[in-house]
PDB file of N, CA and C in Angstrom:
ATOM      1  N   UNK A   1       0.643  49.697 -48.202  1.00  0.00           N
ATOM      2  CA  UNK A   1       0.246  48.808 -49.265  1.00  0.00           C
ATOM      3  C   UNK A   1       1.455  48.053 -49.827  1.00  0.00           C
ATOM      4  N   UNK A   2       2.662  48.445 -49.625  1.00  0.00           N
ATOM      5  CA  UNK A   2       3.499  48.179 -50.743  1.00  0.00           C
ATOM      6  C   UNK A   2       4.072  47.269 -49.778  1.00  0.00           C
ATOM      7  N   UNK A   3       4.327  47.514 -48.269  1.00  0.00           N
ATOM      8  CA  UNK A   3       4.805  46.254 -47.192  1.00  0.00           C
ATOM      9  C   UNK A   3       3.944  45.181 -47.237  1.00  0.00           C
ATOM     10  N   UNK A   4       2.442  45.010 -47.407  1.00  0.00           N
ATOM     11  CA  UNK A   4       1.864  43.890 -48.173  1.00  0.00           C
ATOM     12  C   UNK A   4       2.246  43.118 -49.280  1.00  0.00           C
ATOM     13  N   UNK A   5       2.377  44.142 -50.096  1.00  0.00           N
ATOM     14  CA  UNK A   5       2.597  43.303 -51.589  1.00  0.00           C
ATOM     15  C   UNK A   5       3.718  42.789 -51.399  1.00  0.00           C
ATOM     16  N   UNK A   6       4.876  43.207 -50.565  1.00  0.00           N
ATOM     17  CA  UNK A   6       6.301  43.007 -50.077  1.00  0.00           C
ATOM     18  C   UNK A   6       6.405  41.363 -49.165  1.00  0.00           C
ATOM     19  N   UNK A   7       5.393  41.556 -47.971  1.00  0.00           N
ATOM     20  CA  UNK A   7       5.231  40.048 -47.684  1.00  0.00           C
ATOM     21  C   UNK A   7       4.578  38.896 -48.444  1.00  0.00           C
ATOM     22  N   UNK A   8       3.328  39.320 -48.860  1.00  0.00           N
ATOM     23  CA  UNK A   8       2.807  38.353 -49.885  1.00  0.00           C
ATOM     24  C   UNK A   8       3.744  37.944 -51.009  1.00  0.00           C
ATOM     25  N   UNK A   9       4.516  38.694 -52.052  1.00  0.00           N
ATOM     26  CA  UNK A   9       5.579  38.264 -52.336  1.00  0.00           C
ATOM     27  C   UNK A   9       6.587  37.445 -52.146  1.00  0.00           C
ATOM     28  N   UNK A  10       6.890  37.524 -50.940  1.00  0.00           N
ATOM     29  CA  UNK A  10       8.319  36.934 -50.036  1.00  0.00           C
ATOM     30  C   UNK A  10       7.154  35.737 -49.659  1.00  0.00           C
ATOM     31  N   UNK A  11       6.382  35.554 -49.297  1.00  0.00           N
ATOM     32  CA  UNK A  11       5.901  34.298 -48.885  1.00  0.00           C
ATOM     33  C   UNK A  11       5.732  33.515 -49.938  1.00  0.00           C
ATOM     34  N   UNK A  12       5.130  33.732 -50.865  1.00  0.00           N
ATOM     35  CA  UNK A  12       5.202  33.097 -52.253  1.00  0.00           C
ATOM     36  C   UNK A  12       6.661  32.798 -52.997  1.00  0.00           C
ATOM     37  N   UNK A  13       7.448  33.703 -52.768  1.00  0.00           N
ATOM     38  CA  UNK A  13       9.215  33.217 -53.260  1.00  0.00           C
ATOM     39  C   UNK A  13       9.019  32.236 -52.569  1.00  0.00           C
ATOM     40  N   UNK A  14       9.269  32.097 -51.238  1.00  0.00           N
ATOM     41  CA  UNK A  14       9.962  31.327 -50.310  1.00  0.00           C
ATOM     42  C   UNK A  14       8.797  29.707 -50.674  1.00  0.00           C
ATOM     43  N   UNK A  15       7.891  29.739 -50.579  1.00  0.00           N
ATOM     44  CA  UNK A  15       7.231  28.743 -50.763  1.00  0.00           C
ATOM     45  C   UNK A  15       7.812  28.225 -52.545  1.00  0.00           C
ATOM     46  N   UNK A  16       7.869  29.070 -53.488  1.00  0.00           N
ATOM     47  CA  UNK A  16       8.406  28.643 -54.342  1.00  0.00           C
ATOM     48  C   UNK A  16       9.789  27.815 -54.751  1.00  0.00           C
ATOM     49  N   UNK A  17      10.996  28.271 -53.913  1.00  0.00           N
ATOM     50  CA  UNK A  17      12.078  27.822 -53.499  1.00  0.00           C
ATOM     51  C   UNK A  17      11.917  26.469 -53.420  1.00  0.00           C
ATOM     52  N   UNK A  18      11.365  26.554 -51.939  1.00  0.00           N
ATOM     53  CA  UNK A  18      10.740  25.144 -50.955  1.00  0.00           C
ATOM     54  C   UNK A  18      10.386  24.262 -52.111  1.00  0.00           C
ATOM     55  N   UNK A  19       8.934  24.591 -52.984  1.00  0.00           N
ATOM     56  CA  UNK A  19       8.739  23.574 -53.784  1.00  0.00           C
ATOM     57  C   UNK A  19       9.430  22.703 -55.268  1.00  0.00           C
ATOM     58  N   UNK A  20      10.853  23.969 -55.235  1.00  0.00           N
ATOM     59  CA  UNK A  20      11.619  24.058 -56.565  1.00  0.00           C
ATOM     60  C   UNK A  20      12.393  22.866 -55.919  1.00  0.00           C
ATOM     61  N   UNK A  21      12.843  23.134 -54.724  1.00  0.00           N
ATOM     62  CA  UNK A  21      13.971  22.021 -53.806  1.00  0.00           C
ATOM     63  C   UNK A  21      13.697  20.747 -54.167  1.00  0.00           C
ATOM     64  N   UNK A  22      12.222  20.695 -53.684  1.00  0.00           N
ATOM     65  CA  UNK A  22      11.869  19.540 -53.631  1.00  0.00           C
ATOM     66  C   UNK A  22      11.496  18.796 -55.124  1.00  0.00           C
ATOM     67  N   UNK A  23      11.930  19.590 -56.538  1.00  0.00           N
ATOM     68  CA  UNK A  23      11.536  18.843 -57.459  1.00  0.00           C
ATOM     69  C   UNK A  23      12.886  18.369 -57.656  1.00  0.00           C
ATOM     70  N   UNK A  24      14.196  18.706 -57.029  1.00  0.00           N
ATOM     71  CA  UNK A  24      15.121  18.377 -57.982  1.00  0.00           C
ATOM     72  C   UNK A  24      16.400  17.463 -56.686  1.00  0.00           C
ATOM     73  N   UNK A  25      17.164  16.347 -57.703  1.00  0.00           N
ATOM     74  CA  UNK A  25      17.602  15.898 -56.336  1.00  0.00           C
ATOM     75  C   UNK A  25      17.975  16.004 -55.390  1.00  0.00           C
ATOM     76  N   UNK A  26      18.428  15.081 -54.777  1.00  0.00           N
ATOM     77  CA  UNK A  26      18.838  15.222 -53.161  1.00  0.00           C
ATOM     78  C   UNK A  26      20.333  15.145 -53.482  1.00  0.00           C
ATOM     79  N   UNK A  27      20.869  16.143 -52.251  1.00  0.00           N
ATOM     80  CA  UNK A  27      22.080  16.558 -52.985  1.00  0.00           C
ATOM     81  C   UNK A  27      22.207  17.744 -51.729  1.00  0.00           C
ATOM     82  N   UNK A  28      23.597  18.172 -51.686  1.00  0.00           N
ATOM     83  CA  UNK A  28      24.150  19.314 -50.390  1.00  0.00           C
ATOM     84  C   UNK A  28      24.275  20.484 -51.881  1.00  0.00           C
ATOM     85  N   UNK A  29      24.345  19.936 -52.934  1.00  0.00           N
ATOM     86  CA  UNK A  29      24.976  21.231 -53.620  1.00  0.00           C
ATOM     87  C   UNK A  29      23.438  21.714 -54.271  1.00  0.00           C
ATOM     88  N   UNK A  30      23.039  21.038 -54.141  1.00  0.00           N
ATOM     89  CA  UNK A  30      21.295  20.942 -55.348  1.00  0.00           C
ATOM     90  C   UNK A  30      20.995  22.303 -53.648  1.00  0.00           C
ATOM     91  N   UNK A  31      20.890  22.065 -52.687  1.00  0.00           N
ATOM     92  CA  UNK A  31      20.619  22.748 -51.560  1.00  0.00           C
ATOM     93  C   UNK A  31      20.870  24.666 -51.814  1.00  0.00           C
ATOM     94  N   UNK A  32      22.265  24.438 -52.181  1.00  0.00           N
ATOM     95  CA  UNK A  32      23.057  25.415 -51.839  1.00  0.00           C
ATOM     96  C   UNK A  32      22.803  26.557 -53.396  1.00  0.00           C
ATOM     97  N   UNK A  33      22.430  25.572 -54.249  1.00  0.00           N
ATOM     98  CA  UNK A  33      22.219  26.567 -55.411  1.00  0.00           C
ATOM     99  C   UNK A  33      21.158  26.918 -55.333  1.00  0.00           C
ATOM    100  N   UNK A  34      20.089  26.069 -55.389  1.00  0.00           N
ATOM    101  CA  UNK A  34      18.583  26.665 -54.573  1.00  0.00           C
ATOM    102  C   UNK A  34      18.866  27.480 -53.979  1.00  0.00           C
ATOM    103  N   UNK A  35      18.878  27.807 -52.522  1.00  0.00           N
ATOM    104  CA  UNK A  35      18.885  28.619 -51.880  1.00  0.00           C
ATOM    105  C   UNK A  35      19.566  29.798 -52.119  1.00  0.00           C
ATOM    106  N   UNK A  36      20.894  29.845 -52.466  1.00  0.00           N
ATOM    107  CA  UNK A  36      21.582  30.527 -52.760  1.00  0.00           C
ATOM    108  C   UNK A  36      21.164  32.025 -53.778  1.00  0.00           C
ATOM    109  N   UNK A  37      20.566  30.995 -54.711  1.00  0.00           N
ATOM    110  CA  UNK A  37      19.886  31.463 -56.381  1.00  0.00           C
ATOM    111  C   UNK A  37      18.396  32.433 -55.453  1.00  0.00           C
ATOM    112  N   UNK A  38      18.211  31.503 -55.310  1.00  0.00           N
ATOM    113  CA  UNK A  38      16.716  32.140 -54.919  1.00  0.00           C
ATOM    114  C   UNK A  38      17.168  33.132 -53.639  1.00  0.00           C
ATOM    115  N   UNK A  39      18.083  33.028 -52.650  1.00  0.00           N
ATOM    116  CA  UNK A  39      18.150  34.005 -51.416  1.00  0.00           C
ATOM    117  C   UNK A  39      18.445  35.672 -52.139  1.00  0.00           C
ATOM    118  N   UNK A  40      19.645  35.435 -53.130  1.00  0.00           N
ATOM    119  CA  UNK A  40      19.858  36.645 -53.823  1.00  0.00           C
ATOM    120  C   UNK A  40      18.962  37.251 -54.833  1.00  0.00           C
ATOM    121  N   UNK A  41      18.388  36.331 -55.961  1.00  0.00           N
ATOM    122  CA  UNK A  41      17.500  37.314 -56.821  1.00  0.00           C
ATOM    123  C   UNK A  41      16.010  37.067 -56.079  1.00  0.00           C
ATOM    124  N   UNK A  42      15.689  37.437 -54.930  1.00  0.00           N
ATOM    125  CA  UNK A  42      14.191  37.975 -54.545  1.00  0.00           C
ATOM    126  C   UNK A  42      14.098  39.527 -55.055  1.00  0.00           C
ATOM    127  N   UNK A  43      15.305  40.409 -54.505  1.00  0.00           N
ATOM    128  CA  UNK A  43      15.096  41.587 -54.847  1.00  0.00           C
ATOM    129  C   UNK A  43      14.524  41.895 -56.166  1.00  0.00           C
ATOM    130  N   UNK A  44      14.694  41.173 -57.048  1.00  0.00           N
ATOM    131  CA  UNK A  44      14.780  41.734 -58.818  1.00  0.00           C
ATOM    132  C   UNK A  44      13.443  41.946 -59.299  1.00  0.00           C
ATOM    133  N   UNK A  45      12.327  40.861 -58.778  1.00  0.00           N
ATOM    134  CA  UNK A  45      11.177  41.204 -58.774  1.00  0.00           C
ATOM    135  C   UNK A  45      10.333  41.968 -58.314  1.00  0.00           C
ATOM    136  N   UNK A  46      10.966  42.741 -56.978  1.00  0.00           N
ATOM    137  CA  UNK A  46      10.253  43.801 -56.139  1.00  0.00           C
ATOM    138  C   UNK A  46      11.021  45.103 -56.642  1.00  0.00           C
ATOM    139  N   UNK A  47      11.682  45.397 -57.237  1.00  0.00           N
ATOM    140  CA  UNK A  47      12.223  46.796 -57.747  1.00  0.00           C
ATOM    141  C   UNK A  47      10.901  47.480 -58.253  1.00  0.00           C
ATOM    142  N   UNK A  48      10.041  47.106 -59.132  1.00  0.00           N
ATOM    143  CA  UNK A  48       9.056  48.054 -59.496  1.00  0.00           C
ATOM    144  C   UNK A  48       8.464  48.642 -58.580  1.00  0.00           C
ATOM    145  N   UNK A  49       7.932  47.491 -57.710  1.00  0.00           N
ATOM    146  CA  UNK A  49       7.273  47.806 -56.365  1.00  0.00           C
ATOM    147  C   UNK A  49       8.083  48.916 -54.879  1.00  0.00           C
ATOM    148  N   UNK A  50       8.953  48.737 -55.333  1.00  0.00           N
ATOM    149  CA  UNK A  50       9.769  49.324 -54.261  1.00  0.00           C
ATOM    150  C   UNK A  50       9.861  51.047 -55.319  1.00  0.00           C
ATOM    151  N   UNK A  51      10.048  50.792 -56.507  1.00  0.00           N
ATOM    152  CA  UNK A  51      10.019  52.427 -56.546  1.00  0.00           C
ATOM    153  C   UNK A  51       9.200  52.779 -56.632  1.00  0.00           C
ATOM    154  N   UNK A  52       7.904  51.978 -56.878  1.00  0.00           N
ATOM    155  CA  UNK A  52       6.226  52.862 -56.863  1.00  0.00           C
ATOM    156  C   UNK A  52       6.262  53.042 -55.639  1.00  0.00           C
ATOM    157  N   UNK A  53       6.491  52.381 -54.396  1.00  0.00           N
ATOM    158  CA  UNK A  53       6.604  53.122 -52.920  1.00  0.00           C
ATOM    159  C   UNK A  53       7.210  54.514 -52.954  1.00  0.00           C
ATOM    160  N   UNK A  54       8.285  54.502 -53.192  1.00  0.00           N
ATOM    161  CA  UNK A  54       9.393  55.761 -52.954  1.00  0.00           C
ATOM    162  C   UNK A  54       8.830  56.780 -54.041  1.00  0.00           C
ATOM    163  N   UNK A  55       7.731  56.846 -54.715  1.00  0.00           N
ATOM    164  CA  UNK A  55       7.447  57.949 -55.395  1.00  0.00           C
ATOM    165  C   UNK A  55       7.254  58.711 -54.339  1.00  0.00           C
ATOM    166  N   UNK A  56       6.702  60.334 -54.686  1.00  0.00           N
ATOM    167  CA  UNK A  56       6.456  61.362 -53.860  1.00  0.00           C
ATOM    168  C   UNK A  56       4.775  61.176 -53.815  1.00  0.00           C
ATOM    169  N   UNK A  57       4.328  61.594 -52.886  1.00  0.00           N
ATOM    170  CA  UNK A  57       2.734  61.595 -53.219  1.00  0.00           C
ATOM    171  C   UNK A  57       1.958  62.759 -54.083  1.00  0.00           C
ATOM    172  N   UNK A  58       1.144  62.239 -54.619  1.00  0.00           N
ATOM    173  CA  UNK A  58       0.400  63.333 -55.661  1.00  0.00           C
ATOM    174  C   UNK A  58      -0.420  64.398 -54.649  1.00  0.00           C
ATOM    175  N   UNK A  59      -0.346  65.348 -55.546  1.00  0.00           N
ATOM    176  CA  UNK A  59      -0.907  66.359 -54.814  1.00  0.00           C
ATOM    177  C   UNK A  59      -0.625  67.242 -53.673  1.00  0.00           C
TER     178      UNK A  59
END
């Protein structure tokens, strides 16, 4: 379940990125902070999700 929520996530960042790019100018550095920004904090939003995985199972 949680490798779902993990791609659906990441597909939605990445499409988000994509559409952030494209609101703001054209530019090599406008590129590089986008990407950059967005390549590193994906993790920050999946931490919850990633330790509700790594719990132990009940029971």
């Amino acid at each position: 379940m949680a490798m779902l929520g993990t791609l659906a996530f990441l597909a939605f960042w990445i499409w988000g990125c994509i559409k952030l790019r494209s609101l703001l100018p054209a530019g090599m550095i406008w590129d590089l902070l986008t990407f950059a920004v967005g390549g590193t904090l994906w993790g920050l939003p999946l931490i919850p999700l990633f330790r509700w995985a790594e719990r132990p199972p009940k029971g």
